[in-house]
C-alpha atoms as a PDB file:
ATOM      1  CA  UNK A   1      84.813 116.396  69.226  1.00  0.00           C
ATOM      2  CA  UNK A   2      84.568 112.710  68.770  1.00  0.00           C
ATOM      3  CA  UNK A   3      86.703 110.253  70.741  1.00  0.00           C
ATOM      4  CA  UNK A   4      88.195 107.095  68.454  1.00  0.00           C
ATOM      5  CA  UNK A   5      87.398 104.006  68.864  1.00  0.00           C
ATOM      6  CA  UNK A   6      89.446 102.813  71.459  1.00  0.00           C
ATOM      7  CA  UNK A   7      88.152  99.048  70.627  1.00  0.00           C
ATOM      8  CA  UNK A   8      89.768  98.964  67.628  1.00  0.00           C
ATOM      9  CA  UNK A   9      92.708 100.628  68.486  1.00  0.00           C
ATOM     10  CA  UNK A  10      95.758  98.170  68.758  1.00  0.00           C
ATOM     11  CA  UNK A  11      97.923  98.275  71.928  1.00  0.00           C
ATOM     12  CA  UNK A  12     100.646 100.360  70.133  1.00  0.00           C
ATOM     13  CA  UNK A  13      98.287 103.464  69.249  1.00  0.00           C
ATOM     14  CA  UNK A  14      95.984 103.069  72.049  1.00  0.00           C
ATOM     15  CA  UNK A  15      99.393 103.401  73.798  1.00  0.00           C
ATOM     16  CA  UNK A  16     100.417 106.308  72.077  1.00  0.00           C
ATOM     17  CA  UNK A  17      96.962 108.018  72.372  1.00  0.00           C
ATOM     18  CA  UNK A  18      97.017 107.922  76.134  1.00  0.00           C
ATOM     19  CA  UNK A  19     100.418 109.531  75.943  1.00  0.00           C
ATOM     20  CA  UNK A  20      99.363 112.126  73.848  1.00  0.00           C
ATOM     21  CA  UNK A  21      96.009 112.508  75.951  1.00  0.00           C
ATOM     22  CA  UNK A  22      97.143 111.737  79.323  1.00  0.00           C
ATOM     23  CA  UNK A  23      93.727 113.266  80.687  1.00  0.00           C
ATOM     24  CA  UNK A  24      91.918 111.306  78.617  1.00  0.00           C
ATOM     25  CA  UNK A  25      90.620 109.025  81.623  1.00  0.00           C
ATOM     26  CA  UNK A  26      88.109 106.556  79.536  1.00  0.00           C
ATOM     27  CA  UNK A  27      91.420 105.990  77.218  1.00  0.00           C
ATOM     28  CA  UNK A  28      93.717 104.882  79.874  1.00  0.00           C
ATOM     29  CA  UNK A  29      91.129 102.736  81.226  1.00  0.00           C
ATOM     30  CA  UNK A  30      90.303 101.529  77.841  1.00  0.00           C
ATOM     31  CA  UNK A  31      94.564 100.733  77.629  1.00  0.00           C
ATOM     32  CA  UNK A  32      94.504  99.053  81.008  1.00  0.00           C
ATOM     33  CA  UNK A  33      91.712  96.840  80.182  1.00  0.00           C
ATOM     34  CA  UNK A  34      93.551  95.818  76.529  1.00  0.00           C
ATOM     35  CA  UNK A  35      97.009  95.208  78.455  1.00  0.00           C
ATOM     36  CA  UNK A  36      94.585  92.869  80.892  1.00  0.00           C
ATOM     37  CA  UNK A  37      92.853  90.915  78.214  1.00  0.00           C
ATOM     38  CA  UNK A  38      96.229  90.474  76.011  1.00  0.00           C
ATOM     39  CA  UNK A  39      97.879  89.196  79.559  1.00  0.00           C
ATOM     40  CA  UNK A  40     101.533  89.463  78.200  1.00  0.00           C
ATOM     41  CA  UNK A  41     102.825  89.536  81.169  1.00  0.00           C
ATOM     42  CA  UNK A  42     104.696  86.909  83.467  1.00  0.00           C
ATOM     43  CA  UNK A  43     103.195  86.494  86.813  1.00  0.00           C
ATOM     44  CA  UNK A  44     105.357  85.088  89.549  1.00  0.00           C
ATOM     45  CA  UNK A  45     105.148  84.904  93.402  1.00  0.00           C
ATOM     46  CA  UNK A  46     107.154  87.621  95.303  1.00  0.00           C
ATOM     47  CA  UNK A  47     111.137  86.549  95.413  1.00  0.00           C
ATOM     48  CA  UNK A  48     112.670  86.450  98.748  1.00  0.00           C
ATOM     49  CA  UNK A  49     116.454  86.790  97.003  1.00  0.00           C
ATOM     50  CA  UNK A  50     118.255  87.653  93.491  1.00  0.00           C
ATOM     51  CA  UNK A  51     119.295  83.994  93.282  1.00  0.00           C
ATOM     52  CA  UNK A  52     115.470  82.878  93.178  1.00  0.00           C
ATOM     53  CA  UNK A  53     115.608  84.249  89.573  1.00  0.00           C
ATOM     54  CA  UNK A  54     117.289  81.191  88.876  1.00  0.00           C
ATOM     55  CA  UNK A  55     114.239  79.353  89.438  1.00  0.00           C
ATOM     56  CA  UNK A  56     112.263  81.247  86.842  1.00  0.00           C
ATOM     57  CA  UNK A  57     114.037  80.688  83.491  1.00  0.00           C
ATOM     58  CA  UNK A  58     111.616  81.990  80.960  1.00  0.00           C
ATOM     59  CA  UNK A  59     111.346  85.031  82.880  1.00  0.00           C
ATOM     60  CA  UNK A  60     115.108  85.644  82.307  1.00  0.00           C
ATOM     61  CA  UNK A  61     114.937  84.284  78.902  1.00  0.00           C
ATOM     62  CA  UNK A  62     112.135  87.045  78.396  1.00  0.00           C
ATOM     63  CA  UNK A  63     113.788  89.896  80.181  1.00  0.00           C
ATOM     64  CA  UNK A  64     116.946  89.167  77.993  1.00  0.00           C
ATOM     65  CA  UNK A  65     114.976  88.559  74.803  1.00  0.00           C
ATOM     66  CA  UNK A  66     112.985  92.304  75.147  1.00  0.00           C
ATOM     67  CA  UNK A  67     116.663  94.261  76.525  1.00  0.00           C
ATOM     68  CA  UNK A  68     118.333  92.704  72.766  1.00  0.00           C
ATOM     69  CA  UNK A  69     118.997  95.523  70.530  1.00  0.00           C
ATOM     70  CA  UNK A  70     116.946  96.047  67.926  1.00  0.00           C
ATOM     71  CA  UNK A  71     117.323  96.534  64.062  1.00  0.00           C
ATOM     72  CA  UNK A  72     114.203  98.803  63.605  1.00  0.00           C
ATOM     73  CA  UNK A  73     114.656 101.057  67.027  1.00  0.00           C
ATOM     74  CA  UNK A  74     115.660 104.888  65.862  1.00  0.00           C
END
């Protein structure tokens, strides 16, 4: 059997793939290294309290942005 291309897989169906395949090592490797090189993350330094949140708006403004209800979600 030939493995896909995990290269030209996007995020979403690499994603998928290593769900479906979850001993598929080289995939979730291949999914790590795609989540690395798109960097959508937020880094921040550790927080000593809740109320340091406050000192990291876009952060909040992204956590509330991605927990909004969505039209196309089944």
């Amino acid at each position: 059997m030939n493995k896909p291309n995990f290269q030209a897989m996007s995020q979403k169906e690499l994603h998928a793939y290593v769900l479906a395949h979850r001993d598929d090592q080289e995939a979730f490797y291949a999914y790590v290294d795609k989540l690395h090189a798109e960097a959508t993350w937020v880094e921040m330094p550790p927080l000593q309290s809740p109320e340091d949140l406050e000192n990291y708006p876009e952060f909040l403004e992204r956590v509330r942005r991605s927990s909004e209800p969505r039209d196309n979600v089944v």
